[in-house]
C-alpha atoms as a PDB file:
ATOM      1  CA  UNK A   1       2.462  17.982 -25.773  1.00  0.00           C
ATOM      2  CA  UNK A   2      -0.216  15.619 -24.268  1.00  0.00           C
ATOM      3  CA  UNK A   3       0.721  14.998 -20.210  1.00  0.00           C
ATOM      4  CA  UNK A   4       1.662  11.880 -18.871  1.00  0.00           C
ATOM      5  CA  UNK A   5      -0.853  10.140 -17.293  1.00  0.00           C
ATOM      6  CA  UNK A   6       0.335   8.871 -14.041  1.00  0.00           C
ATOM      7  CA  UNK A   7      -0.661   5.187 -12.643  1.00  0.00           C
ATOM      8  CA  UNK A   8      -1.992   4.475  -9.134  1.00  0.00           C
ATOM      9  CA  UNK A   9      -2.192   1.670  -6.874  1.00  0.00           C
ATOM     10  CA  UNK A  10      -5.455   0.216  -4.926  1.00  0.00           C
ATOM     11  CA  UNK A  11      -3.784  -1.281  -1.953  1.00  0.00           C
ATOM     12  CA  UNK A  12      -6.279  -3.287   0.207  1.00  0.00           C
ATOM     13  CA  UNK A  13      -4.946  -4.643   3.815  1.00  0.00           C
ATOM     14  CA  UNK A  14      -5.452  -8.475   3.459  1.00  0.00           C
ATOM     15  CA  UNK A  15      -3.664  -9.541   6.647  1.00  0.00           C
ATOM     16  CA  UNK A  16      -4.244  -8.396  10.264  1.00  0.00           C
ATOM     17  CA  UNK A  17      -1.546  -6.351  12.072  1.00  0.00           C
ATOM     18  CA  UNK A  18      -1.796  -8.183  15.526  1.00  0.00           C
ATOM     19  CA  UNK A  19       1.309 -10.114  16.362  1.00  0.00           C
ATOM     20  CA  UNK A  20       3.728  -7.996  13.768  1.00  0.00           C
ATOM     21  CA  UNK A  21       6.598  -5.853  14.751  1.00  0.00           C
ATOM     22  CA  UNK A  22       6.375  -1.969  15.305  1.00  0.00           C
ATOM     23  CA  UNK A  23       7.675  -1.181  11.844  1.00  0.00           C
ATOM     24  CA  UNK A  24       5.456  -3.470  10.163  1.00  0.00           C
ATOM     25  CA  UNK A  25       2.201  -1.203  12.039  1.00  0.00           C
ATOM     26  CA  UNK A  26       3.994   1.706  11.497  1.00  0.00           C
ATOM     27  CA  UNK A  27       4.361   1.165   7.627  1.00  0.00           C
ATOM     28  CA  UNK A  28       0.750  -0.122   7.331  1.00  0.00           C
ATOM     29  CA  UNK A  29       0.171   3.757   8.991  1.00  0.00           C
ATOM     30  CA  UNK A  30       2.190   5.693   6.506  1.00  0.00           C
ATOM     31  CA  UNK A  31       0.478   3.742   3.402  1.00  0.00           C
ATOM     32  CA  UNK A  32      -2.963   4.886   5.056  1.00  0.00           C
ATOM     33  CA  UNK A  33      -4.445   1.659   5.701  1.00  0.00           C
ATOM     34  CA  UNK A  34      -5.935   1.085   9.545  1.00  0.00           C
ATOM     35  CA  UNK A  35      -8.390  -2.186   9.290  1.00  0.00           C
ATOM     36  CA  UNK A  36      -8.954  -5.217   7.794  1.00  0.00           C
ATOM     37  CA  UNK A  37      -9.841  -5.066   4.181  1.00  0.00           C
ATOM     38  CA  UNK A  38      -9.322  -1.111   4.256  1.00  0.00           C
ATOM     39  CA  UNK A  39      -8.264  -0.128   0.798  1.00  0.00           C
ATOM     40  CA  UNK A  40      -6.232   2.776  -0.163  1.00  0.00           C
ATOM     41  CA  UNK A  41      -5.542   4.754  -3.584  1.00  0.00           C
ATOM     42  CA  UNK A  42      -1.688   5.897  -3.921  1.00  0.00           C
ATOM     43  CA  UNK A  43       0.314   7.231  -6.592  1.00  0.00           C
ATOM     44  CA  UNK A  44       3.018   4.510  -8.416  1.00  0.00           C
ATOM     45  CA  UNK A  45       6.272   5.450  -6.848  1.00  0.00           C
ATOM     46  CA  UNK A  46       9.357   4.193  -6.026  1.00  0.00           C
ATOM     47  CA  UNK A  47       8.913   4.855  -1.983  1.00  0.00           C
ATOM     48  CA  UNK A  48       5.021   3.779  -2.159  1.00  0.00           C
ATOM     49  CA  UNK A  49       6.458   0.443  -4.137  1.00  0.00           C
ATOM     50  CA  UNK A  50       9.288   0.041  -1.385  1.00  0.00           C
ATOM     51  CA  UNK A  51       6.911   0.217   1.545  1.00  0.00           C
ATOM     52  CA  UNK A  52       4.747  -2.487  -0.572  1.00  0.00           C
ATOM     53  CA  UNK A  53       7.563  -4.674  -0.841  1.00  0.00           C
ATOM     54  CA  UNK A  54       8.450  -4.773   2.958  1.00  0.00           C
ATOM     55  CA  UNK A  55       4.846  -5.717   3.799  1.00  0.00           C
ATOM     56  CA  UNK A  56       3.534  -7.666   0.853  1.00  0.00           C
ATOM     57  CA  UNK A  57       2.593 -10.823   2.457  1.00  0.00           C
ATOM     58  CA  UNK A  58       0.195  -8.010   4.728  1.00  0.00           C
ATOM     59  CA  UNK A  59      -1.372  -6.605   1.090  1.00  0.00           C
ATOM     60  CA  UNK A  60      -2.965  -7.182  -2.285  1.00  0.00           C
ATOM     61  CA  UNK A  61      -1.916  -4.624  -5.227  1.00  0.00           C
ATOM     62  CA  UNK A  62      -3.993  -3.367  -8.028  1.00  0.00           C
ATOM     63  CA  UNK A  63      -2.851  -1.495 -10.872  1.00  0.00           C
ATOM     64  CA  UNK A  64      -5.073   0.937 -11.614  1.00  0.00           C
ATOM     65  CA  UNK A  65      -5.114   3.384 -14.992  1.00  0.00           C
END
């Protein structure tokens, strides 16, 4: 049997974190992103896609492969 490919994410920081709440910074931490226009590869998850969605006006989201 062939194997799954698995899709990532390019998440890029769009949005500065000055003047957000705590849990805003700390979920821009866990995702790995710590500047301006700092971009990120991630695996497609369900926890990855849940952190995007409470910060999305912060990010833009590429699908990659």
């Amino acid at each position: 049997m062939a194997k799954k490919k698995t899709k990532s994410l390019k998440i890029t920081q769009v949005r500065s974190r000055i003047g957000y709440k705590p849990a805003a910074k700390r979920t821009l931490d866990a995702l790995g992103l710590h500047r301006l226009n700092h971009s990120v590869i991630q695996q497609d998850s369900p926890s990855i896609r849940g952190m995007i969605k409470k910060i999305e006006f912060m990010l833009k989201v590429e699908e990659i492969g």
